[in-house]
Protein backbone atom coordinates (compact mmCIF):
# COMPACT_ATOMS: atom_id res chain seq x y z
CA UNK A 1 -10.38 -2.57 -3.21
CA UNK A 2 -7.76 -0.48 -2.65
CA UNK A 3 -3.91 -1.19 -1.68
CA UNK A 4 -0.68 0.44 -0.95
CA UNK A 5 2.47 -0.58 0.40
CA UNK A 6 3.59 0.12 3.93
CA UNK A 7 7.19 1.28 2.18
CA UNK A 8 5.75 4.06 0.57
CA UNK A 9 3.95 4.94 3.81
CA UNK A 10 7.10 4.80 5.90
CA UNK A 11 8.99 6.74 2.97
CA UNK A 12 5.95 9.62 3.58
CA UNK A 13 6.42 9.76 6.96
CA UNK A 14 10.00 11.81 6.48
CA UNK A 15 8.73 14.88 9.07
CA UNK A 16 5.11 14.08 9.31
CA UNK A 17 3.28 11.33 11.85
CA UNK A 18 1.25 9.14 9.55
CA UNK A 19 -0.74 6.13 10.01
CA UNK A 20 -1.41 3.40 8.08
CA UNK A 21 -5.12 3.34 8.89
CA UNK A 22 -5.03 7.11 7.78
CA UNK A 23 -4.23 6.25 4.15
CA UNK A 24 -7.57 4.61 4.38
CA UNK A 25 -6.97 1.53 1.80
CA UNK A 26 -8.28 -1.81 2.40
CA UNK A 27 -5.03 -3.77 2.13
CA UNK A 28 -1.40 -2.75 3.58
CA UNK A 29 1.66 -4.62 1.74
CA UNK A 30 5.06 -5.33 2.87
CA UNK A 31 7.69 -6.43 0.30
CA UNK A 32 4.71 -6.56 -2.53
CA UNK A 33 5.71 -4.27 -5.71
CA UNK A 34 2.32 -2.72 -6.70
CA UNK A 35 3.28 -0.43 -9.05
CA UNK A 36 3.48 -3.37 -11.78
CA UNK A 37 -0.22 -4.23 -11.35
CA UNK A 38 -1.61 -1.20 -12.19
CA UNK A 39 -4.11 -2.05 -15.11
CA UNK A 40 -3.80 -5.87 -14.18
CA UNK A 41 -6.01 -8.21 -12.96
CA UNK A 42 -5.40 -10.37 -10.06
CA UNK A 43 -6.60 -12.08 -7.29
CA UNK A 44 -5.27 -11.62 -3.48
CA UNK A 45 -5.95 -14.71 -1.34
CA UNK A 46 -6.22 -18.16 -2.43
């Protein structure tokens, strides 16, 4: 599973059309810090 938050898509889209869907990840984020669970385990959901 892959995930990325839609901030740092908007912030990429400075000059270029992207997509969300384009990024191809599995889950979009909005207001979600990811950087801080890279290495980590957790659980999305329930």
């Amino acid at each position: 599973m892959t995930l990325i938050e839609v901030e740092a898509i908007e912030g990429a889209q400075a000059g270029i059309e992207l997509d969300p869907a384009d990024t191809r990840r599995n889950i979009l984020t909005r207001d979600v810090p990811l950087n801080h669970l890279v290495d980590e385990e957790f659980s999305v959901g329930r």
